[in-house]
Protein backbone atom coordinates (compact mmCIF):
# COMPACT_ATOMS: atom_id res chain seq x y z
CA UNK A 1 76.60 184.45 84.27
CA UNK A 2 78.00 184.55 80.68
CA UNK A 3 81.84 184.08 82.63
CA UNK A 4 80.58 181.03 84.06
CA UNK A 5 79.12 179.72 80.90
CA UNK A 6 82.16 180.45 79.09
CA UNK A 7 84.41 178.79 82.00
CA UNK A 8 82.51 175.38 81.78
CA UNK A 9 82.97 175.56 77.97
CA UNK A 10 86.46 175.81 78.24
CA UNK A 11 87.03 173.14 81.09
CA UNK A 12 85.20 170.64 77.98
CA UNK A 13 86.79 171.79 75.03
CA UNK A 14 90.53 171.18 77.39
CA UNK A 15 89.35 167.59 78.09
CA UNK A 16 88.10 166.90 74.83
CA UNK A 17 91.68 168.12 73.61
CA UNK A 18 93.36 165.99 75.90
CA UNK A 19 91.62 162.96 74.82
CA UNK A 20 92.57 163.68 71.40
CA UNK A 21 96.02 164.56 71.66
CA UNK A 22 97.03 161.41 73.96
CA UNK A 23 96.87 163.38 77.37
CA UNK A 24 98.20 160.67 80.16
CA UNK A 25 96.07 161.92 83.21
CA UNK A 26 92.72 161.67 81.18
CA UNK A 27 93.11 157.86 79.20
CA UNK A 28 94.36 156.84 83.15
CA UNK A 29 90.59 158.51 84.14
CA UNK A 30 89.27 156.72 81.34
CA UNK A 31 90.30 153.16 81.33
CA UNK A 32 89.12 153.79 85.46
CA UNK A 33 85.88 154.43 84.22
CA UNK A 34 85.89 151.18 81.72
CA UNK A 35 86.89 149.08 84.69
CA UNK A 36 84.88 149.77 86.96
CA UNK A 37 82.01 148.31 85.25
CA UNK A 38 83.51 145.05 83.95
CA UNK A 39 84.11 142.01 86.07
CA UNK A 40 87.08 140.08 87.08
CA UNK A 41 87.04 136.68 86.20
CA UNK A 42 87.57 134.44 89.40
CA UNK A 43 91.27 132.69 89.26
CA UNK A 44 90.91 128.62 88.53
CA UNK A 45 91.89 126.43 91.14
CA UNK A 46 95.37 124.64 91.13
CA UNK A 47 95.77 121.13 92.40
CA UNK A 48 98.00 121.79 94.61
CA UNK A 49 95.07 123.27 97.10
CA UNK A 50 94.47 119.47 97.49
CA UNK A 51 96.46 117.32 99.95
CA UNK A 52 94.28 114.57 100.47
CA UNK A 53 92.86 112.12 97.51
CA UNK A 54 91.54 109.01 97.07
CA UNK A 55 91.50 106.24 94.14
CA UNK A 56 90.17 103.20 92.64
CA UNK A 57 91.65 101.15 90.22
CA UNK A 58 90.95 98.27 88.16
CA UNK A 59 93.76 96.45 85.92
CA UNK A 60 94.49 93.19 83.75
CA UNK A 61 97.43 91.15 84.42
CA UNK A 62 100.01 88.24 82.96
CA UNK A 63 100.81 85.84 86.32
CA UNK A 64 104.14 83.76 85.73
CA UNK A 65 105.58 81.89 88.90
CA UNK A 66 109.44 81.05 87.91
CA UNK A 67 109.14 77.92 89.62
CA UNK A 68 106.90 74.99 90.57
CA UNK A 69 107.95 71.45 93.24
CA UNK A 70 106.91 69.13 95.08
CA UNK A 71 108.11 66.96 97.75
CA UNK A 72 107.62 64.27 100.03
CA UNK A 73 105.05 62.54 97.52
CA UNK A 74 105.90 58.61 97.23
CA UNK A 75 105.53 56.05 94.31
CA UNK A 76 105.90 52.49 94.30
CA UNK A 77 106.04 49.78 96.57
CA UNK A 78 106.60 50.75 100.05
CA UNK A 79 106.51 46.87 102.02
CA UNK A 80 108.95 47.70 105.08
CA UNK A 81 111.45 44.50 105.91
CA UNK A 82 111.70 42.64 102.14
CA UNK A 83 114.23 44.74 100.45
CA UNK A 84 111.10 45.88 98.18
CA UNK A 85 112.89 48.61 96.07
CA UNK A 86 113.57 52.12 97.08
CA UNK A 87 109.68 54.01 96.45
CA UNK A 88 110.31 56.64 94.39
CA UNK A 89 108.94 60.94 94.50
CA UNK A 90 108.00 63.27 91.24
CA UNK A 91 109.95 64.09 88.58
CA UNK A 92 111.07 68.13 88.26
CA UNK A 93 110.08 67.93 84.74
CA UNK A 94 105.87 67.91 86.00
CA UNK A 95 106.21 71.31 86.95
CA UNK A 96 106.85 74.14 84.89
CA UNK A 97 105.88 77.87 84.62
CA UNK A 98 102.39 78.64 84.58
CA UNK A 99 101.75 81.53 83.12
CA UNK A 100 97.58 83.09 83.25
CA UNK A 101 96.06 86.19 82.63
CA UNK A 102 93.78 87.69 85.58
CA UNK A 103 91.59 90.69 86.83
CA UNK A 104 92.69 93.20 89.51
CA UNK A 105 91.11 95.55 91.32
CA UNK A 106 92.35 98.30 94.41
CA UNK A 107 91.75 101.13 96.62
CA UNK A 108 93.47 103.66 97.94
CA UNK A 109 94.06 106.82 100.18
CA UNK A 110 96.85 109.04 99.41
CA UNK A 111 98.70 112.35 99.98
CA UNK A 112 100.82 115.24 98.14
CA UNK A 113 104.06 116.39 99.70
CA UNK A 114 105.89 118.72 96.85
CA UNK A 115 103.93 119.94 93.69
CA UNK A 116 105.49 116.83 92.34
CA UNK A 117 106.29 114.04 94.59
CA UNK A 118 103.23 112.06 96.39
CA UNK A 119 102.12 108.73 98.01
CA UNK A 120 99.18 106.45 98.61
CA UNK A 121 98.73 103.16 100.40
CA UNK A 122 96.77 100.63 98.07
CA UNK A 123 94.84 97.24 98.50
CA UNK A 124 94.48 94.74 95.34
CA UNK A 125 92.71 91.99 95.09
CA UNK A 126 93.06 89.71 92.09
CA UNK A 127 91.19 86.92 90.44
CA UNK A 128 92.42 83.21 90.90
CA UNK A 129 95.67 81.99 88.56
CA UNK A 130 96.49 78.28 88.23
CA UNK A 131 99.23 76.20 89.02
CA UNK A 132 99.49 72.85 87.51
CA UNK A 133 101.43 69.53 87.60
CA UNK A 134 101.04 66.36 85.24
CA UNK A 135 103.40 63.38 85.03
CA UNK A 136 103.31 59.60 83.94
CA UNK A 137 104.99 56.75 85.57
CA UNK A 138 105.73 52.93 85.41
CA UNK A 139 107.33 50.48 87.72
CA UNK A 140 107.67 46.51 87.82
CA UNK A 141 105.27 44.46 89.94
CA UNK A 142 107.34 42.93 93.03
CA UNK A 143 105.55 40.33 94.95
CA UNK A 144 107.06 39.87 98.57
CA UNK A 145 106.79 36.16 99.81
CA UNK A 146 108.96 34.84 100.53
CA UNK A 147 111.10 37.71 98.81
CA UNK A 148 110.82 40.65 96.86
CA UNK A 149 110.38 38.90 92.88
CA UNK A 150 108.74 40.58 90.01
CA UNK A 151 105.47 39.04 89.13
CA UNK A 152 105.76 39.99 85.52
CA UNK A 153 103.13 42.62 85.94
CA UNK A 154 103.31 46.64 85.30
CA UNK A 155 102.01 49.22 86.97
CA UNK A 156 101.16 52.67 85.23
CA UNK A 157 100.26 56.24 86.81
CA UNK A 158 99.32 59.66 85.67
CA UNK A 159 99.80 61.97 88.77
CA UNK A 160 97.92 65.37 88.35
CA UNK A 161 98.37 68.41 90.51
CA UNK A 162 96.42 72.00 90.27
CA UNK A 163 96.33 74.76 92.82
CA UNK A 164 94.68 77.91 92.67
CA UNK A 165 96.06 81.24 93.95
CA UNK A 166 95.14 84.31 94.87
CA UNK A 167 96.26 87.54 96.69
CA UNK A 168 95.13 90.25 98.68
CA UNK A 169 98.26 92.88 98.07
CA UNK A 170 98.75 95.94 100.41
CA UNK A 171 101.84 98.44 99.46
CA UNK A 172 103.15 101.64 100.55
CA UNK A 173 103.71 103.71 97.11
CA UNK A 174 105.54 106.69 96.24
CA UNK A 175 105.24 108.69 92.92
CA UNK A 176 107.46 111.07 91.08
CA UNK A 177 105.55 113.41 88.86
CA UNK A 178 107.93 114.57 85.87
CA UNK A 179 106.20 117.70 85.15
CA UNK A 180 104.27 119.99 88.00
CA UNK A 181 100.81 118.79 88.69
CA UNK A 182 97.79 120.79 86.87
CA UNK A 183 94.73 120.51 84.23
CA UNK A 184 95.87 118.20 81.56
CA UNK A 185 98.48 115.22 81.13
CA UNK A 186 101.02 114.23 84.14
CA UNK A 187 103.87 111.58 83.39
CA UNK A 188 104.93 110.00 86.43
CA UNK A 189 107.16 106.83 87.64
CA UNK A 190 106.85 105.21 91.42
CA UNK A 191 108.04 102.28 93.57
CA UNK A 192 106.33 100.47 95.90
CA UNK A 193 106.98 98.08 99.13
CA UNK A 194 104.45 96.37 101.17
CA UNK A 195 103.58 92.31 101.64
CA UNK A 196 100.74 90.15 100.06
CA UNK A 197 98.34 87.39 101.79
CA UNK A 198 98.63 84.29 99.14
CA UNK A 199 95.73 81.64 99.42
CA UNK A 200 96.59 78.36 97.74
CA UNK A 201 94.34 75.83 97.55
CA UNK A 202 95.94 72.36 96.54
CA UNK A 203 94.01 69.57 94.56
CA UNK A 204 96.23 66.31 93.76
CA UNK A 205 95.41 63.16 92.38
CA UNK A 206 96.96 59.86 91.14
CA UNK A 207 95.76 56.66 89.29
CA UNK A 208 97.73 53.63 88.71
CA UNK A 209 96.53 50.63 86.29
CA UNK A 210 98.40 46.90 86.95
CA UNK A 211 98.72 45.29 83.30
CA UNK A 212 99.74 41.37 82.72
CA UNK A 213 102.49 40.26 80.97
CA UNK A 214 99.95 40.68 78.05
CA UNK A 215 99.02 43.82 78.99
CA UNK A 216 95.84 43.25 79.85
CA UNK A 217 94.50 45.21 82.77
CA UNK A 218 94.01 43.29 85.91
CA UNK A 219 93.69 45.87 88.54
CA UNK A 220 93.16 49.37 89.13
CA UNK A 221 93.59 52.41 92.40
CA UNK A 222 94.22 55.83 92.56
CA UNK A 223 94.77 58.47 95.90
CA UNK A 224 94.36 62.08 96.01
CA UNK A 225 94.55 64.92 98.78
CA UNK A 226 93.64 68.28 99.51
CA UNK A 227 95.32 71.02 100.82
CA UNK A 228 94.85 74.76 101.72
CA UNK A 229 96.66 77.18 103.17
CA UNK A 230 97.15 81.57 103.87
CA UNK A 231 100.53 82.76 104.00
CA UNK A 232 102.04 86.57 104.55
CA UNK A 233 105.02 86.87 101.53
CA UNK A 234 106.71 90.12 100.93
CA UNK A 235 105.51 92.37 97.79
CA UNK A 236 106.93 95.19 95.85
CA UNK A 237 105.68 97.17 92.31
CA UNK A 238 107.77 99.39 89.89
CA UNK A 239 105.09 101.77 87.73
CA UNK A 240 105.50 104.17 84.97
CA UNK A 241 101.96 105.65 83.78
CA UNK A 242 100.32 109.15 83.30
CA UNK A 243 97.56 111.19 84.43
CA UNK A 244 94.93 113.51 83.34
CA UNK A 245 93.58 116.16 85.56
CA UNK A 246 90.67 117.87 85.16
CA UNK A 247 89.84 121.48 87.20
CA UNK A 248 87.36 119.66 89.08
CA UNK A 249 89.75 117.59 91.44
CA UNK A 250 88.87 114.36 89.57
CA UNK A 251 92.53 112.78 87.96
CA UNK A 252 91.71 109.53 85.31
CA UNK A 253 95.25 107.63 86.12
CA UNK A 254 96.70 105.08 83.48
CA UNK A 255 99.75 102.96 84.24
CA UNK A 256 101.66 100.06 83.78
CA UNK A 257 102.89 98.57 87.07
CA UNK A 258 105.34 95.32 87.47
CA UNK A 259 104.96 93.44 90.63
CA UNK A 260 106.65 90.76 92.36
CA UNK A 261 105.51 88.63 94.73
CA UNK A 262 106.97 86.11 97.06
CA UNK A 263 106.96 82.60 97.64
CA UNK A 264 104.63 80.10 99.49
CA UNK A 265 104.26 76.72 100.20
CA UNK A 266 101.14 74.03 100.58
CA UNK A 267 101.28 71.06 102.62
CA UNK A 268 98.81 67.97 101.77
CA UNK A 269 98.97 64.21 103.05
CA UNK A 270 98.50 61.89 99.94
CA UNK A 271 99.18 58.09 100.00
CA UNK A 272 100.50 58.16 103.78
CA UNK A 273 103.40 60.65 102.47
CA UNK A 274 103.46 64.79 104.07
CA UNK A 275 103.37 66.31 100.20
CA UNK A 276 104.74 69.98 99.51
CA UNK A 277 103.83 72.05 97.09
CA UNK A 278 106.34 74.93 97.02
CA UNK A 279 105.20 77.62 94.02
CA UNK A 280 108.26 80.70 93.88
CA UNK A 281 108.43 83.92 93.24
CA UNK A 282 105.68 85.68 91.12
CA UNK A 283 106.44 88.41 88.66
CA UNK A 284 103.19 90.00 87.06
CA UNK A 285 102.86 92.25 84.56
CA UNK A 286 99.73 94.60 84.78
CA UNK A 287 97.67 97.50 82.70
CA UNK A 288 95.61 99.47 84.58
CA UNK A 289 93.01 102.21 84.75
CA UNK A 290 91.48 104.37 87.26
CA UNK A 291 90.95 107.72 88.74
CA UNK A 292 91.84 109.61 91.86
CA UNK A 293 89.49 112.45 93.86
CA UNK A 294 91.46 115.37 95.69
CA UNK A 295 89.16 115.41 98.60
CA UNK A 296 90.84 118.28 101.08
């Protein structure tokens, strides 16, 4: 009984020693013990578990077309078979850039393919921008019996043109993201391709006054037309812009993005002439905002 007592003793006193003096085999059993009652904190989810997302973006832009013209539109006296003089179209100088400012807004579904390249597909739609035209004019009176003779009298115009546009945008995008996607700030550039449906609706009118010799005004008309049309042009978009991510899937995106746009054309008849408004190339300049969900 008293050997047994005395053998117990000893096993403590050794361990107690051991724990002391550094021993190896009993901090190992130790730090065991402390384990084995604390919990492991569960790892935080990476975005690149995602492959799927979606967006939503809203912007405000600068529209500038780089060129505005018309043809087909006729001035003047047009009597066929007395010489009258040669009628005469709009001047180039009526239409210049237009530049507006407008509202934008888009969807979009995307994907990741690398932990730092991706891609969506996105549709914009943006708020009307106006295109417009002013010019003045004045001609001499011909009268036409039995010949073409001025009657002394002047005619004056002021021709006005607007058009409104708009644009339904759908492009193919891919991103590059210059540091590996995760919680907290992203910089990334892309480049996009895709086309744009351009409404243009066309509003044109013209008013002439006939003054005497005196200038006195002795008669007045005016013609106008309408026109409307919805063309496919090609699109593309450069963007440079960054992105926050938060551990929760949800990314807040902010970019600049540079688009151009192609041409279109709107036909109208005014005064018995086929008019053609042709407004070029587009370049806008945008700021936008908006967020992306990882959904799977």
């Amino acid at each position: 009984m008293t050997s047994k007592l005395l053998s117990t003793t000893l096993a403590g006193l050794t361990l107690g020693l051991a724990l002391l003096t550094g021993s190896p085999d009993a901090q190992a059993q130790s730090i065991k013990d402390y384990r084995a009652g604390t919990p492991v904190p569960a790892p935080i989810p990476v975005m690149e578990h995602f492959r799927w997302y979606l967006r939503a973006d809203v912007g405000l832009g600068l529209y500038g077309t780089s060129t505005a013209s018309e043809e087909g539109l006729q001035f003047g006296q047009q009597v066929a078979g007395f010489g009258a003089p040669a009628p005469f179209g709009t001047s180039s100088g009526w239409y210049g850039d237009d530049f507006n400012t407008f509202l934008n807004a888009g969807v979009g579904v995307g994907m990741y393919f690398t932990p730092r390249l991706r891609g969506d597909v996105t549709i914009d739609a943006r708020t009307h921008s106006s295109v417009n035209g002013h010019g003045t004019y004045s001609y001499a009176e011909q009268q036409f019996t039995p010949g073409p003779n001025p009657t002394g009298n002047t005619v004056n115009g002021v021709h006005t043109d607007r058009s409104e546009v708009r644009g339904v945008t759908t492009l193919f995008n891919a991103y590059y993201d210059l540091t590996d996607r995760g919680p907290g700030f992203t910089p990334y550039i892309g480049a996009g391709i895709g086309f744009v449906v351009r409404t243009v609706e066309r509003e044109s009118m013209t008013s002439e006054q006939t003054l005497d010799p005196g200038s006195n005004v002795i008669g007045t008309r005016s013609f106008a037309g309408q026109g409307k049309t919805h063309q496919l042009a090609p699109a593309a978009a450069l963007t440079i812009g960054t992105a926050y991510a938060f551990q929760s899937g949800v990314v807040l995106d902010f970019s600049y993005r540079y688009t151009w746009l192609g041409g279109v054309e709107v036909n109208s008849v005014i005064n018995n002439s086929q008019s053609t408004l042709k407004i070029g190339d587009s370049q806008d300049h945008m700021l936008r905002a908006g967020f992306r969900v990882n959904v799977w």
